[in-house]
PDB file of N, CA and C in Angstrom:
ATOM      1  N   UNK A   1      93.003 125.502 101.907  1.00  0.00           N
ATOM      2  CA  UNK A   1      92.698 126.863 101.527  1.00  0.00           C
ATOM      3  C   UNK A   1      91.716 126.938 100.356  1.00  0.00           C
ATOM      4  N   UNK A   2      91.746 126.014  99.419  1.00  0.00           N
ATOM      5  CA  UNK A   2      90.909 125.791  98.465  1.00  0.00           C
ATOM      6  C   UNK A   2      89.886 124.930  98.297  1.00  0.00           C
ATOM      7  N   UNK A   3      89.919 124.411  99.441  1.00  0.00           N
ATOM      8  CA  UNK A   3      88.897 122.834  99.179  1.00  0.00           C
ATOM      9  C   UNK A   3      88.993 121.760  98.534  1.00  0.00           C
ATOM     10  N   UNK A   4      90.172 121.626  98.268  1.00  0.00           N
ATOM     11  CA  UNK A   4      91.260 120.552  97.222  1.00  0.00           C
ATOM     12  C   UNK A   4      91.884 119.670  97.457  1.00  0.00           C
ATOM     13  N   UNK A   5      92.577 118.666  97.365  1.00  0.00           N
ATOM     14  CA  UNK A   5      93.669 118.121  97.700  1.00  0.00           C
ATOM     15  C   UNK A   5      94.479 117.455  96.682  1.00  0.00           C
ATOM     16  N   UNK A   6      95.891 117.640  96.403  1.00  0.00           N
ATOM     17  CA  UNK A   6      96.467 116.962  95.633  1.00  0.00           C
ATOM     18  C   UNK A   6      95.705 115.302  95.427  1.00  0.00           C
ATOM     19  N   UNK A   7      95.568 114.720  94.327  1.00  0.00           N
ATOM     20  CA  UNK A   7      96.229 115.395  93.040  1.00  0.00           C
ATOM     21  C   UNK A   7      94.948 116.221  92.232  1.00  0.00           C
ATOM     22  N   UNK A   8      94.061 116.563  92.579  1.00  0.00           N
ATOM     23  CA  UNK A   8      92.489 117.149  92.301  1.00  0.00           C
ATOM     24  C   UNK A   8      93.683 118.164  91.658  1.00  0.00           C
ATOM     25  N   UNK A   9      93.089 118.773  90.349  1.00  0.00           N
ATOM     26  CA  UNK A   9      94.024 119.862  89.355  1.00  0.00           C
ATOM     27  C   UNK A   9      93.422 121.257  90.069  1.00  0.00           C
ATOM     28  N   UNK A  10      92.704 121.139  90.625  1.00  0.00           N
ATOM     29  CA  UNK A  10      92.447 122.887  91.484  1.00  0.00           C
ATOM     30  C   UNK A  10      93.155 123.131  92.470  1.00  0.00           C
ATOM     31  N   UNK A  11      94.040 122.537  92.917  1.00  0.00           N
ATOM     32  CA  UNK A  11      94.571 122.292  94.254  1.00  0.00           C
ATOM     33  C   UNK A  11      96.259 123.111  93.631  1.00  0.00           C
ATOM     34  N   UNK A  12      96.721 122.848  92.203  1.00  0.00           N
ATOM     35  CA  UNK A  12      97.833 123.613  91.727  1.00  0.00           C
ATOM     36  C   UNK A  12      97.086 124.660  90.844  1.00  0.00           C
ATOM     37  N   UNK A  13      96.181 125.078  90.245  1.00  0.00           N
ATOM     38  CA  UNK A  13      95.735 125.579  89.892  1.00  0.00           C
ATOM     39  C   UNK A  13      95.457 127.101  91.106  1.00  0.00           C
ATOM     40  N   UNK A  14      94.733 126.797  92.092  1.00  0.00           N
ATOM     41  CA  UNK A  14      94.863 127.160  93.163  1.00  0.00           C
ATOM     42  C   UNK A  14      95.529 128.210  93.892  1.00  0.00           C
ATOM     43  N   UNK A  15      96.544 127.258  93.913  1.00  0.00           N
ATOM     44  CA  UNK A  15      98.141 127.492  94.650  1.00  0.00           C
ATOM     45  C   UNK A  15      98.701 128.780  93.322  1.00  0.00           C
ATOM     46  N   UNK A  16      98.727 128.376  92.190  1.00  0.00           N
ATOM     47  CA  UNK A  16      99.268 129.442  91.132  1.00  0.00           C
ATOM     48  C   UNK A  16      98.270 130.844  91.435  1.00  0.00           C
ATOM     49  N   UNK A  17      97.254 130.398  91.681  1.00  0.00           N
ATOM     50  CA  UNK A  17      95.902 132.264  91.800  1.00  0.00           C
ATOM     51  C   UNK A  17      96.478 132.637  93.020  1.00  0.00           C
ATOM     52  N   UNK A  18      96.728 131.867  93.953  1.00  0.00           N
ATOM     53  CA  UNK A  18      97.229 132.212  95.393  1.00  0.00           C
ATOM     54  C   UNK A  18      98.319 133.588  95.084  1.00  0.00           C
ATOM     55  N   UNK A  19      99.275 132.787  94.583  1.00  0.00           N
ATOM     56  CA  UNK A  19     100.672 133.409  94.165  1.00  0.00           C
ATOM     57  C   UNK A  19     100.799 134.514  92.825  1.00  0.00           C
ATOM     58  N   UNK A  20      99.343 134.737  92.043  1.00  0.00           N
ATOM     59  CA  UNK A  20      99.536 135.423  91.491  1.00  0.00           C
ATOM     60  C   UNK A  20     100.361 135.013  89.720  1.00  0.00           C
ATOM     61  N   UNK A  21     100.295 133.892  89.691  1.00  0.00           N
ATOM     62  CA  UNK A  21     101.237 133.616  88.705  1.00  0.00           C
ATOM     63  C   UNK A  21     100.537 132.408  87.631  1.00  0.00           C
ATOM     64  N   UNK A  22     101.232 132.400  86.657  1.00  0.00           N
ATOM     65  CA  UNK A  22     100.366 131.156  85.552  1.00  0.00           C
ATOM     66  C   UNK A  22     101.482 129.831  86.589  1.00  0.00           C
ATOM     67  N   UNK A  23     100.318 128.903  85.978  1.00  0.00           N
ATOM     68  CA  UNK A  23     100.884 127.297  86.169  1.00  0.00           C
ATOM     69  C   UNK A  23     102.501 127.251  86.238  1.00  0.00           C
ATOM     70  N   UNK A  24     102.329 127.740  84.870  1.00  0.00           N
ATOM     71  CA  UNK A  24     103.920 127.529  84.284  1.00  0.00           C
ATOM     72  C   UNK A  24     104.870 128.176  84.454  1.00  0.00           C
ATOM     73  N   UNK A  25     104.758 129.042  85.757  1.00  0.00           N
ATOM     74  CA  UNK A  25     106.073 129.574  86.580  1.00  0.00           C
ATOM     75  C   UNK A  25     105.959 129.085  87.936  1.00  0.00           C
ATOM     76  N   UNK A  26     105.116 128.391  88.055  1.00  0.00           N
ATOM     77  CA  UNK A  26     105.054 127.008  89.906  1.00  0.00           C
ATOM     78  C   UNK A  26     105.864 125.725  89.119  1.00  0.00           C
ATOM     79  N   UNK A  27     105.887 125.547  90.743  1.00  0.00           N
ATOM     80  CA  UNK A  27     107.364 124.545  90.444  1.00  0.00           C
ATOM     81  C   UNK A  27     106.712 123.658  91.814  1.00  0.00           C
ATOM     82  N   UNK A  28     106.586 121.997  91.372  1.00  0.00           N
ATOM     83  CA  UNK A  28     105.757 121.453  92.416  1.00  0.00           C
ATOM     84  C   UNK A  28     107.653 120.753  93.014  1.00  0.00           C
ATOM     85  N   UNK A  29     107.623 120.949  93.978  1.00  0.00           N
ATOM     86  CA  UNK A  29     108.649 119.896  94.340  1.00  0.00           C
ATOM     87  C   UNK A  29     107.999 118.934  95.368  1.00  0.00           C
ATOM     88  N   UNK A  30     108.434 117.887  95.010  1.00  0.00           N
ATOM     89  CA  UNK A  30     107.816 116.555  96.185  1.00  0.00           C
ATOM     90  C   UNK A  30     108.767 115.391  95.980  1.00  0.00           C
ATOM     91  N   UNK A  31     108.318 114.295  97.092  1.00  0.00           N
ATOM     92  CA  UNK A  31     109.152 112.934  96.551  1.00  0.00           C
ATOM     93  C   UNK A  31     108.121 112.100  96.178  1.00  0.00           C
ATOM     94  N   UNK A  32     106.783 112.390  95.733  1.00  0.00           N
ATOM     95  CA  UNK A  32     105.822 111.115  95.305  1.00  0.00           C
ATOM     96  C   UNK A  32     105.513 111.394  93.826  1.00  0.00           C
ATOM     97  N   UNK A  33     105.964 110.945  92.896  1.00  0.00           N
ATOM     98  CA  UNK A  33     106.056 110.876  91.384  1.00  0.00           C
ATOM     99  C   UNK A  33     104.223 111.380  90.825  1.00  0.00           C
ATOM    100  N   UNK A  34     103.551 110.739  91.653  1.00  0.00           N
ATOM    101  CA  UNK A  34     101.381 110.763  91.363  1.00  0.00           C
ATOM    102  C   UNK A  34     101.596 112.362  91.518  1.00  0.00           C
ATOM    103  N   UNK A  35     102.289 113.038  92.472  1.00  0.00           N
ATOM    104  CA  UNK A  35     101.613 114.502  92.696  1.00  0.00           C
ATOM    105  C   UNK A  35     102.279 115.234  91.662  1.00  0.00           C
ATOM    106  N   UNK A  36     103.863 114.812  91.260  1.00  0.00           N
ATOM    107  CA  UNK A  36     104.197 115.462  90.312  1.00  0.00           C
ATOM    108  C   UNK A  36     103.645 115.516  88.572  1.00  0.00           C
ATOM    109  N   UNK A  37     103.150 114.012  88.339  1.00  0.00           N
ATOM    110  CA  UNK A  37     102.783 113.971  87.233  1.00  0.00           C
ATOM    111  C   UNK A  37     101.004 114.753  86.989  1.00  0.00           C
ATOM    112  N   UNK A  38     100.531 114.693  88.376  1.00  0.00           N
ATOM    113  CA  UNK A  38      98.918 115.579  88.565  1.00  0.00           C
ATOM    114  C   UNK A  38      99.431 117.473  88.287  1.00  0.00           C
ATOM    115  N   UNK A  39     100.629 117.585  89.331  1.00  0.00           N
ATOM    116  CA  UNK A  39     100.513 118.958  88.357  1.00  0.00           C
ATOM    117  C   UNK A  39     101.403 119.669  87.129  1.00  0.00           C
ATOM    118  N   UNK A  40     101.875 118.313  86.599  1.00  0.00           N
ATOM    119  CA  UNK A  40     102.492 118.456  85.042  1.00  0.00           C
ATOM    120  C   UNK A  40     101.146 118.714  84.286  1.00  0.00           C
ATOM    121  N   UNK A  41     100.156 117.991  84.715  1.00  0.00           N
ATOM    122  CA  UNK A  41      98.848 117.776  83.216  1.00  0.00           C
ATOM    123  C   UNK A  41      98.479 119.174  83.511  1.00  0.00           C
ATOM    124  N   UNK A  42      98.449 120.452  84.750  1.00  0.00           N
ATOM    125  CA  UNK A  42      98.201 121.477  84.946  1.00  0.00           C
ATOM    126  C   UNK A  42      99.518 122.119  84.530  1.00  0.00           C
ATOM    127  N   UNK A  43     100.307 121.795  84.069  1.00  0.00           N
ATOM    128  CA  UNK A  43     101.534 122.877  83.518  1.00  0.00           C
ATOM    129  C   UNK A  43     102.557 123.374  83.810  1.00  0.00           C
ATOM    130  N   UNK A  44     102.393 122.901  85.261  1.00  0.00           N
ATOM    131  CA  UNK A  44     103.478 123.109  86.242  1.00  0.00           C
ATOM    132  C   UNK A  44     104.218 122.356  85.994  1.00  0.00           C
ATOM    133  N   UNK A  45     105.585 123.066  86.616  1.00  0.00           N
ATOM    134  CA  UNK A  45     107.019 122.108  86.629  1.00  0.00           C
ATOM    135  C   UNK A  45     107.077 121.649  87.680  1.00  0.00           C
ATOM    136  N   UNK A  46     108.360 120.371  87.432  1.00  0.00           N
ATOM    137  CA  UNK A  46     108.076 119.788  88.502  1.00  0.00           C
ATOM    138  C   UNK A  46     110.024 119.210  88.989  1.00  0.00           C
ATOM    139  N   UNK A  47     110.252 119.086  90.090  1.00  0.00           N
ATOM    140  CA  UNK A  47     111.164 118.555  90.533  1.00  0.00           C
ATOM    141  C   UNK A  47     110.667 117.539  91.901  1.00  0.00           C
ATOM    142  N   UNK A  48     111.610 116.151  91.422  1.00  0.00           N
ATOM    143  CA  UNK A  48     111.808 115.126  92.497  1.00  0.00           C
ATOM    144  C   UNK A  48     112.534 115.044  93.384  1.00  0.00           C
ATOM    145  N   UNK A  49     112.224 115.218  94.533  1.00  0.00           N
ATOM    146  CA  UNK A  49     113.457 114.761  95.249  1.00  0.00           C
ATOM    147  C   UNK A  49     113.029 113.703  96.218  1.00  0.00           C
ATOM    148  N   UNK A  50     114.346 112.582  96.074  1.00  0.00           N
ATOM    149  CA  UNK A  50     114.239 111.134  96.357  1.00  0.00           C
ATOM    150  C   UNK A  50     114.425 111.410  98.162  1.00  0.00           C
ATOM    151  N   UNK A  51     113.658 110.931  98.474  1.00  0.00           N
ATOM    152  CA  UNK A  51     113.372 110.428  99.605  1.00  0.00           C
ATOM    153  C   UNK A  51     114.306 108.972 100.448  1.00  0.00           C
ATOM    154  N   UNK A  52     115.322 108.151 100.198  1.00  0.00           N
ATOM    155  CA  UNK A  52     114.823 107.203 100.495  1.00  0.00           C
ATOM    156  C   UNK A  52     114.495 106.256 102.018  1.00  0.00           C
ATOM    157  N   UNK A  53     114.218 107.164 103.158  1.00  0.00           N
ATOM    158  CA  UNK A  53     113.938 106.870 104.032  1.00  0.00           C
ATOM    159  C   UNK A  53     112.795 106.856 104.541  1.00  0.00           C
ATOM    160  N   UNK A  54     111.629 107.731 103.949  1.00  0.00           N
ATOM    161  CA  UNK A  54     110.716 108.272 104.216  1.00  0.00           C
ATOM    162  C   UNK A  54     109.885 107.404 104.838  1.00  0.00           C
ATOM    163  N   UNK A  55     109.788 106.074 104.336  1.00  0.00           N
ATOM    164  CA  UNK A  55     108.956 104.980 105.314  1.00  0.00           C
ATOM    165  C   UNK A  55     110.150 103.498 106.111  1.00  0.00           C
ATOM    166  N   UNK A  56     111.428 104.384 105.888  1.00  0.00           N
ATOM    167  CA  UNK A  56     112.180 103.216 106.707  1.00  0.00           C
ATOM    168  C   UNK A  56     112.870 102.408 105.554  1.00  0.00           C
ATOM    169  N   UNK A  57     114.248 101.851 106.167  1.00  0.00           N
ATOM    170  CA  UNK A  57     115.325 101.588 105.418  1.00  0.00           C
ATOM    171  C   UNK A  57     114.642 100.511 104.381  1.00  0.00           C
ATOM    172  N   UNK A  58     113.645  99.297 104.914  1.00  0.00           N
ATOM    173  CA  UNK A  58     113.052  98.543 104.060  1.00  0.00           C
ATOM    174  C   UNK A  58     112.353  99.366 102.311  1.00  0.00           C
ATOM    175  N   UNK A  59     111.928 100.330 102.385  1.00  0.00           N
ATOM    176  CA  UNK A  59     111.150 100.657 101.428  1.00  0.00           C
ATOM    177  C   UNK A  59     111.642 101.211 100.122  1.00  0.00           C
ATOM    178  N   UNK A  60     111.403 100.756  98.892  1.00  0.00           N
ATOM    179  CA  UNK A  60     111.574 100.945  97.965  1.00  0.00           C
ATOM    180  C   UNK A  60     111.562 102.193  97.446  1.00  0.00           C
ATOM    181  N   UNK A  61     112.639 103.526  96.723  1.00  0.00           N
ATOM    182  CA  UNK A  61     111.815 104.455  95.589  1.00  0.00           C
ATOM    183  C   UNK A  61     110.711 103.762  95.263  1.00  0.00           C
ATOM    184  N   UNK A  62     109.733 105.527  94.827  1.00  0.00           N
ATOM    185  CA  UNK A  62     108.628 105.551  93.960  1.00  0.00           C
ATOM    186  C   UNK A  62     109.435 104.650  92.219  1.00  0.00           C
ATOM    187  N   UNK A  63     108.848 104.100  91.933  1.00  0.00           N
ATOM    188  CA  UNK A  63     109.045 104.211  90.124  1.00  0.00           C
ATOM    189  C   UNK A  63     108.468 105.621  89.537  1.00  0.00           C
ATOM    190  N   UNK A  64     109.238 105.875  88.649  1.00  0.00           N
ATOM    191  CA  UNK A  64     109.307 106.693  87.793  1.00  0.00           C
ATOM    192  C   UNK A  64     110.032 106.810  86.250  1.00  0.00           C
ATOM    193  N   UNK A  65     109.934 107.193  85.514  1.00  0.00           N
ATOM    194  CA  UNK A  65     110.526 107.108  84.354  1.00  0.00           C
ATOM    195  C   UNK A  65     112.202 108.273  84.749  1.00  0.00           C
ATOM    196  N   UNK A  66     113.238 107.840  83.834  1.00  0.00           N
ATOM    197  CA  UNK A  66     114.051 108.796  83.513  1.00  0.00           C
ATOM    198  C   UNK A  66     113.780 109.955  82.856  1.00  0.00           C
ATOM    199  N   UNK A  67     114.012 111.421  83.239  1.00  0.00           N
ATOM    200  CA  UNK A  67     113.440 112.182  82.770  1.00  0.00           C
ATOM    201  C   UNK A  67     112.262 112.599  82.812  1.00  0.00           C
ATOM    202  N   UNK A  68     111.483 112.026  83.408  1.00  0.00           N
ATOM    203  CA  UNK A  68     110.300 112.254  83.660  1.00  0.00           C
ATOM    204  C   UNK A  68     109.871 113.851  84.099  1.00  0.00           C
ATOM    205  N   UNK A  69     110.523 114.352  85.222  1.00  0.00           N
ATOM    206  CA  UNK A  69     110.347 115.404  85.828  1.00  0.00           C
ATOM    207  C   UNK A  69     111.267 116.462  85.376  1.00  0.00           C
ATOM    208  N   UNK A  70     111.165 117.659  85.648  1.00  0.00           N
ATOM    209  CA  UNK A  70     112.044 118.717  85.025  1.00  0.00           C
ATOM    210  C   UNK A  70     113.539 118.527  85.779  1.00  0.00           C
ATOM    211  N   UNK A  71     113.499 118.405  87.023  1.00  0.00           N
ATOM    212  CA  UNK A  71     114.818 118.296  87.509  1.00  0.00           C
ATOM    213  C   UNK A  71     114.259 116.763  88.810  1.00  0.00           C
ATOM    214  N   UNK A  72     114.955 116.081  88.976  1.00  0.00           N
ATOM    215  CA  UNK A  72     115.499 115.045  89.693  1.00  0.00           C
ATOM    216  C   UNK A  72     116.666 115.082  91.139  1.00  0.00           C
ATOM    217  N   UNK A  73     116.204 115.560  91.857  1.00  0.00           N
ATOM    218  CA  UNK A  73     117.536 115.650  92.972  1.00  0.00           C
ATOM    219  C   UNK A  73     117.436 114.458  93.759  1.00  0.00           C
ATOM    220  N   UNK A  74     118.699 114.333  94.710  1.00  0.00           N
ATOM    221  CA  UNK A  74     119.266 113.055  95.168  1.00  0.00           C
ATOM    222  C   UNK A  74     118.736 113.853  96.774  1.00  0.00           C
ATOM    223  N   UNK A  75     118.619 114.943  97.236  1.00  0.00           N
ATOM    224  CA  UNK A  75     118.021 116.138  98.154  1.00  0.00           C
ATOM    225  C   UNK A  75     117.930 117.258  98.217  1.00  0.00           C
ATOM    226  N   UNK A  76     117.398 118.166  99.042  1.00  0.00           N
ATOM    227  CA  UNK A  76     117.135 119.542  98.935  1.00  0.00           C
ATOM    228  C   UNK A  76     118.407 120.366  98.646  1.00  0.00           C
ATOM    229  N   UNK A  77     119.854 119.648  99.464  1.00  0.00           N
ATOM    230  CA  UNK A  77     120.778 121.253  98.797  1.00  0.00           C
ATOM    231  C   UNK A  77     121.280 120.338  96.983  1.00  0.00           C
ATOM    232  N   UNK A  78     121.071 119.587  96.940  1.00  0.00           N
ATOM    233  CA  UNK A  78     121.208 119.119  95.569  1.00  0.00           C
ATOM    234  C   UNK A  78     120.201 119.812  94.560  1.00  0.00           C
ATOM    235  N   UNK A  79     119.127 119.843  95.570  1.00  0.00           N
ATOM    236  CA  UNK A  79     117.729 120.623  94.368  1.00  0.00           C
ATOM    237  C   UNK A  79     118.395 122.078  94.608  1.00  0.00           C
ATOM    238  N   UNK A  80     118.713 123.058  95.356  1.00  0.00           N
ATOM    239  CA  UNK A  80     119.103 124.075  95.462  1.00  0.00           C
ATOM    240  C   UNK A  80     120.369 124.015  94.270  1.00  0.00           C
ATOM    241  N   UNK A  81     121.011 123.466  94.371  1.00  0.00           N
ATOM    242  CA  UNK A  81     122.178 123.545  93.700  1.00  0.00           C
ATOM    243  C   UNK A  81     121.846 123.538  92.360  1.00  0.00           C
ATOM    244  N   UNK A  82     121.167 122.650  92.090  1.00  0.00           N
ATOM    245  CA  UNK A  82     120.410 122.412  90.762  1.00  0.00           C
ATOM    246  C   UNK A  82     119.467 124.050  89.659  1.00  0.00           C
ATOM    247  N   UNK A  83     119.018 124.382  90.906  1.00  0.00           N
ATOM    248  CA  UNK A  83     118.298 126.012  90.896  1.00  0.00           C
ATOM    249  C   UNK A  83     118.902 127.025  90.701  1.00  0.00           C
ATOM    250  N   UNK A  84     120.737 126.562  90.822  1.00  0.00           N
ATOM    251  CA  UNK A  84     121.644 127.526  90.642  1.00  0.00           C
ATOM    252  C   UNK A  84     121.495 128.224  92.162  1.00  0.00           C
ATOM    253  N   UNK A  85     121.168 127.900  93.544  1.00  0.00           N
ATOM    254  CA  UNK A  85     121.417 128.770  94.827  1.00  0.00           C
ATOM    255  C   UNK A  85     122.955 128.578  95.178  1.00  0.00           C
TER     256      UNK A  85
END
């Protein structure tokens, strides 16, 4: 829609003009740590949620630091839960 692609900072930048809103009320959720920390430096929050199947039982989590992200879920009704739904 923008000519962007994560992690390019216009691409959340973007997405916030889309929606009408500053950075800092978008909320990136993903399971790849690079997209979350690309739209932290844009202001956005960010939540993880761990994946760990996504390329098959062999594959490792992303690394990431503790704390790193605003919220951390184990999956989506965990991130919901987390959101207070």
């Amino acid at each position: 829609m923008f000519g962007h692609y994560k992690p390019d900072p216009e691409t959340y930048r973007g997405a916030a003009k889309l929606l009408g809103v500053d950075c800092a009320e978008l909320m990136l959720v993903a399971c790849h740590p690079d997209d979350l920390r690309a739209a932290k430096t844009q202001g956005c929050r960010s939540a993880y949620v761990l994946r760990p199947f996504e390329h098959g039982a062999e594959h490792r989590p992303y690394k990431h630091e503790r704390d790193e992200f605003d919220i951390e879920a184990a999956d989506f009704v965990d991130l919901a839960a987390q959101l207070g739904a």
